[in-house]
Protein backbone atom coordinates (compact mmCIF):
# COMPACT_ATOMS: atom_id res chain seq x y z
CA UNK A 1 -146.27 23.46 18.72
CA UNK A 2 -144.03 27.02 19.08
CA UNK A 3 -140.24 25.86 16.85
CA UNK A 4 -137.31 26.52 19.34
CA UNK A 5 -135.39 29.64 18.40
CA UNK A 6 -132.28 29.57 16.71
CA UNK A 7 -129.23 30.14 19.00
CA UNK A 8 -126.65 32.97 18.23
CA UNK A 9 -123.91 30.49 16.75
CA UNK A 10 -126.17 29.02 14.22
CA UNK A 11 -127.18 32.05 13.31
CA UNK A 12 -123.87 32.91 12.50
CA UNK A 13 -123.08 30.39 10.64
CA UNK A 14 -125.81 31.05 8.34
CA UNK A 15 -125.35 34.44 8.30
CA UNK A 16 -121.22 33.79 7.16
CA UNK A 17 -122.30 31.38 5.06
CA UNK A 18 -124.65 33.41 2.56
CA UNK A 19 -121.94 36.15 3.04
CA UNK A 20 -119.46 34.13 1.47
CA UNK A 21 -121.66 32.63 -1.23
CA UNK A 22 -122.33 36.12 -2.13
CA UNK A 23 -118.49 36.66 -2.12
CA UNK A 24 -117.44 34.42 -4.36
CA UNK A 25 -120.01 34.95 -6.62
CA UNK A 26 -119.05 39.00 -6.84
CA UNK A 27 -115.47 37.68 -7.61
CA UNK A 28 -116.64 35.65 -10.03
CA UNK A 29 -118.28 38.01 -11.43
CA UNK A 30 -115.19 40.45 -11.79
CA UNK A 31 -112.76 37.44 -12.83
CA UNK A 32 -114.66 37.80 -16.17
CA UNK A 33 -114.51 41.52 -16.27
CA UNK A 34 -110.80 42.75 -16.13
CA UNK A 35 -111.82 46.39 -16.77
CA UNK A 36 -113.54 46.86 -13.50
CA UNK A 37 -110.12 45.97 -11.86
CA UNK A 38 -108.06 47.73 -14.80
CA UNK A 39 -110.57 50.70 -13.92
CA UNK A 40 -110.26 50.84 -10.23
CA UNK A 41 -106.12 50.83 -10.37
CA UNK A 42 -106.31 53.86 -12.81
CA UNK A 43 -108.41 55.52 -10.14
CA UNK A 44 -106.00 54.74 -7.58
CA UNK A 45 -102.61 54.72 -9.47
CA UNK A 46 -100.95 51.21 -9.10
CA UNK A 47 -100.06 49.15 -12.74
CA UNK A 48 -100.09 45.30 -13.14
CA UNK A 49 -97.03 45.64 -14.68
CA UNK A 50 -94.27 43.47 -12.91
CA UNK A 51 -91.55 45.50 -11.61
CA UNK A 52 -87.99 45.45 -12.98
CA UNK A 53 -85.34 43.51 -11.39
CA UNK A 54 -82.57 45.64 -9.78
């Protein structure tokens, strides 16, 4: 007996799925290392710092 492909919309729900498993662990993963994102803002410039009230 030949299984019945899977249609395009399951497909993308699996597909988005996995993506966003993979997502959140990646964030995860940088919520315990604050000197990748303290690393990337020196690169581009920005500060955490809040800004001073005028």
């Amino acid at each position: 007996m030949v299984a019945a492909a899977p249609s395009p919309g399951q497909l993308r729900r699996r597909h988005l799925a996995g993506l966003a498993r993979i997502i959140k662990r990646k964030l995860k993963k940088i919520q315990y290392r604050p000197h990748l994102l303290t690393g990337c803002l020196a690169q581009t410039g920005p500060t955490l710092d809040t800004p001073a009230k005028p």
